[in-house]
Protein backbone atom coordinates (compact mmCIF):
# COMPACT_ATOMS: atom_id res chain seq x y z
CA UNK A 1 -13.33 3.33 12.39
CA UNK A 2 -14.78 6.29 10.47
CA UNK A 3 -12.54 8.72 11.65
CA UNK A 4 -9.48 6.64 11.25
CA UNK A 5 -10.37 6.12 7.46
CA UNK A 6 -11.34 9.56 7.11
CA UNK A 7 -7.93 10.69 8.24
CA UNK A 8 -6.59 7.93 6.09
CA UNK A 9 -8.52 9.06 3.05
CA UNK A 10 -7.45 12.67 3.87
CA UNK A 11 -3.32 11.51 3.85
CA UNK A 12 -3.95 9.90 0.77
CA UNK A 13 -6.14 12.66 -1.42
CA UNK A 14 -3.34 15.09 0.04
CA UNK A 15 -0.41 13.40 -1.15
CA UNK A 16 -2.34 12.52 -4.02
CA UNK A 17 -3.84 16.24 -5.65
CA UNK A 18 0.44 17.55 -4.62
CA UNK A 19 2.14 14.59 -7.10
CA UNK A 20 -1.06 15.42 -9.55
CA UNK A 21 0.64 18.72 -10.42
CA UNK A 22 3.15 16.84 -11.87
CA UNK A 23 0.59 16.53 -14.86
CA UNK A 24 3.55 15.94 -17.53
CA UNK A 25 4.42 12.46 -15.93
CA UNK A 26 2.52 9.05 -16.16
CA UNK A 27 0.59 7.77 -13.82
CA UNK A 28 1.08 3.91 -12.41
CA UNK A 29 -2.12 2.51 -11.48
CA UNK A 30 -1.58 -1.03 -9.26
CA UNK A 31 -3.10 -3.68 -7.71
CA UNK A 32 -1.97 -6.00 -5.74
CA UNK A 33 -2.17 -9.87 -4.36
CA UNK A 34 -0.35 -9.99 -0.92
CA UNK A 35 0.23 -12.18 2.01
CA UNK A 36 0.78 -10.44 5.53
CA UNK A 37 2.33 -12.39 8.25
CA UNK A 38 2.24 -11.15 11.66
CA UNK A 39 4.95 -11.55 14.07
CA UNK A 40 4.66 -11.29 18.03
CA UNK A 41 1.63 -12.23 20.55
CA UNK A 42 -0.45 -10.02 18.92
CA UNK A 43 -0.56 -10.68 15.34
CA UNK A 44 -2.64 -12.02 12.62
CA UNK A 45 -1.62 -13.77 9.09
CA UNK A 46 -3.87 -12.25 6.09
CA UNK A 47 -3.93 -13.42 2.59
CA UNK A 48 -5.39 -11.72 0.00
CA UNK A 49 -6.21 -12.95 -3.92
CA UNK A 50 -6.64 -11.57 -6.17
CA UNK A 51 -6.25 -7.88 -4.21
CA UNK A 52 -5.37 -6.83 -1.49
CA UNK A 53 -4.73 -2.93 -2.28
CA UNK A 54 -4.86 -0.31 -5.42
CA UNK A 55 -2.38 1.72 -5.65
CA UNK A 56 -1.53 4.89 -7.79
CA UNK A 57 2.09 5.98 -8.16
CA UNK A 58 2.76 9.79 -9.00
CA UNK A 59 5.76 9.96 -10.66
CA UNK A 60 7.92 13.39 -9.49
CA UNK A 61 11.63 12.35 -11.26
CA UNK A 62 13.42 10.38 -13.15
CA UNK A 63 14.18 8.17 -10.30
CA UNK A 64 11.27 8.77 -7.84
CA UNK A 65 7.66 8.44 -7.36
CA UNK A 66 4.75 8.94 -4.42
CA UNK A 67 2.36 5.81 -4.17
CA UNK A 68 -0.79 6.52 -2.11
CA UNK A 69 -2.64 2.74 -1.54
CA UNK A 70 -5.62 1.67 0.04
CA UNK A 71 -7.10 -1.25 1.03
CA UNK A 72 -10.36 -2.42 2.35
CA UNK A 73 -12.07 -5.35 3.36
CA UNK A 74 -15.70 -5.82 4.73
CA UNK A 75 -17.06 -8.74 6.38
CA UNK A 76 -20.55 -8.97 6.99
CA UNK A 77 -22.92 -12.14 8.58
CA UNK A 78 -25.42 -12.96 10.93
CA UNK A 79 -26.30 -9.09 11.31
CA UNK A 80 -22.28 -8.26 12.51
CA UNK A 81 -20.15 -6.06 10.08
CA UNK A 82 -16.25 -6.26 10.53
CA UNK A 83 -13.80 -3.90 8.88
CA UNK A 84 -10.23 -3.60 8.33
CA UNK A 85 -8.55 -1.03 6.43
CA UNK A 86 -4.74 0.28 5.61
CA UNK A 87 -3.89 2.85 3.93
CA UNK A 88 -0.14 4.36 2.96
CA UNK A 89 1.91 6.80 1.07
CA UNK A 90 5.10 5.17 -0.10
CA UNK A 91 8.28 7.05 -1.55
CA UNK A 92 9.64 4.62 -4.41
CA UNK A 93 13.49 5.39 -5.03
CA UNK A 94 14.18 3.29 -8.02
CA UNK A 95 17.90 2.06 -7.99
CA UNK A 96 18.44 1.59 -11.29
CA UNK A 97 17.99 4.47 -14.47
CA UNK A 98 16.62 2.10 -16.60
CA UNK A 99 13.20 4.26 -15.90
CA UNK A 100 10.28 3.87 -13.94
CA UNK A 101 8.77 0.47 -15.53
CA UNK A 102 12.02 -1.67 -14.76
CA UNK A 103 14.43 -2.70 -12.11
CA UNK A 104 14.45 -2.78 -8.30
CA UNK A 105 13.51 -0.49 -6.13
CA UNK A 106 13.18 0.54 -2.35
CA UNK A 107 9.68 2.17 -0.70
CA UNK A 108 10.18 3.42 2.84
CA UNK A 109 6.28 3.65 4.02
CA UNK A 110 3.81 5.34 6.54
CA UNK A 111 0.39 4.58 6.83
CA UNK A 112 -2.91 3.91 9.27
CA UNK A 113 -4.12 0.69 9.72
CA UNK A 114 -7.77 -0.20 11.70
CA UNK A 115 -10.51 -2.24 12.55
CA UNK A 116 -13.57 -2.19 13.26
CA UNK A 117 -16.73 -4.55 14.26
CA UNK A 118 -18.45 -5.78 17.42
CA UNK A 119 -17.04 -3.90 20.47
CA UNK A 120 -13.72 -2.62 19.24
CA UNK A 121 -13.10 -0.17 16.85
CA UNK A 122 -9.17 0.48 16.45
CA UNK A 123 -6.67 2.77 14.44
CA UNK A 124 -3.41 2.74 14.49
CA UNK A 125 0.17 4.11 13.01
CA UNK A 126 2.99 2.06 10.77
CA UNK A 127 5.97 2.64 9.26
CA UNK A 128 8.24 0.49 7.26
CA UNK A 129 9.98 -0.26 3.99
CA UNK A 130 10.03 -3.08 1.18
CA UNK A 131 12.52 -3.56 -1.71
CA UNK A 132 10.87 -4.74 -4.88
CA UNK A 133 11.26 -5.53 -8.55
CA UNK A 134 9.61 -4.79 -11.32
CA UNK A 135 9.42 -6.82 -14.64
CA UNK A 136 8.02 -5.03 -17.75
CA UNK A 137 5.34 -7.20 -19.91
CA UNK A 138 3.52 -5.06 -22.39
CA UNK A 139 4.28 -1.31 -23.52
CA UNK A 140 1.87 -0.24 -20.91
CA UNK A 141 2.08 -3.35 -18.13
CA UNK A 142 4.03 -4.44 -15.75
CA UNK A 143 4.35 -6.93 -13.00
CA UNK A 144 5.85 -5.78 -9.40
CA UNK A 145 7.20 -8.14 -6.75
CA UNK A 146 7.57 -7.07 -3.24
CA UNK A 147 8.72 -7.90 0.11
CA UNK A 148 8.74 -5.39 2.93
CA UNK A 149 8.83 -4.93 7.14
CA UNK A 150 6.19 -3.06 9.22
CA UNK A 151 5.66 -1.88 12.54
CA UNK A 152 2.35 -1.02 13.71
CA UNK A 153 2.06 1.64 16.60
CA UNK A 154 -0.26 1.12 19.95
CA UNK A 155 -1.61 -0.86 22.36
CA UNK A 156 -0.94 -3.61 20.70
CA UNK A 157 1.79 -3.01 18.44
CA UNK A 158 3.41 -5.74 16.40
CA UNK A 159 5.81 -6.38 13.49
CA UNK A 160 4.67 -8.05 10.13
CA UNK A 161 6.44 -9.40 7.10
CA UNK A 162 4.65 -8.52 3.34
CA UNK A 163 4.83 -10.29 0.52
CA UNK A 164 3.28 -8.93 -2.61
CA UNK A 165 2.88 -9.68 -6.30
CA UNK A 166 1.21 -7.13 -8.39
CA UNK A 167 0.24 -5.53 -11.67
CA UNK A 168 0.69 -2.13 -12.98
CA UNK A 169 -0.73 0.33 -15.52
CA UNK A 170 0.73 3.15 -16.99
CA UNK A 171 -1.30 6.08 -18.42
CA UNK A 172 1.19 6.41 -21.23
């Protein structure tokens, strides 16, 4: 598991100190509440409240953005640790020139996904896309709704449905 998440922290920070150059633009900071369901023989349904990734959107034009987001979950009892982690970089193309803080959008996706505890310790590949909306609260808030299709890569390689509801934060 370590050297899956390193390489997943190392995609991330990448992507991430690039769309920092872009110093002039705001930054979206995100969390969100998801539910994962897991097609095929091998899959598993997840649900996660109140988070089930941060996310930090970079944006690069008037119309597009680069979200890194990571998400981690330890579970630890009678002396066993188990681990799961995903992380992705996302390319939000917002349909709409309303801005960056309203209307739908589309985020095709790559990432790692992994697990580890007891005798298997597992990383694999995805790719996939969502189509979302987002709904404007305060000056600086902002909800996000999401639904999006991924593939995993591997031995055991499945398909899952996402469903997420989220808030965001913009630096200015």
């Amino acid at each position: 598991m370590t050297k899956g998440l390193t390489t997943a922290l190392a995609a991330l920070s990448l992507s991430a100190s690039v769309a920092a150059a872009q110093t002039s633009n705001p930054l979206e900071l995100g969390i969100d509440a998801g539910v994962t369901i897991g097609l095929g023989d091998n899959s598993v349904t997840e649900v996660n409240i109140p988070a089930q990734a941060f996310r930090v959107g970079f944006v690069m034009s008037p119309r597009v953005s680069i979200e890194p987001k990571l998400g981690l979950t330890i579970i630890s009892g009678d002396g066993d640790t188990f681990s799961s982690y995903r992380g992705e970089v996302g390319l939000l193309y917002h349909l709409a020139r309303t801005g960056m803080r309203s209307g739908t959008y589309v985020r095709p996706f790559v990432g790692l996904t992994g697990f580890s505890g007891g005798t298997a310790d597992e990383t694999h590949g995805l790719i996939g896309a969502g189509v979302g909306l987002k709904v404007p609260l305060r000056d600086r808030i902002g909800s996000r709704f999401e639904a999006n299709f991924a593939h995993t890569f591997g031995d055991g390689s499945f398909n899952q449905i996402g469903l997420l509801a989220g808030l965001s934060f913009f630096t200015r």
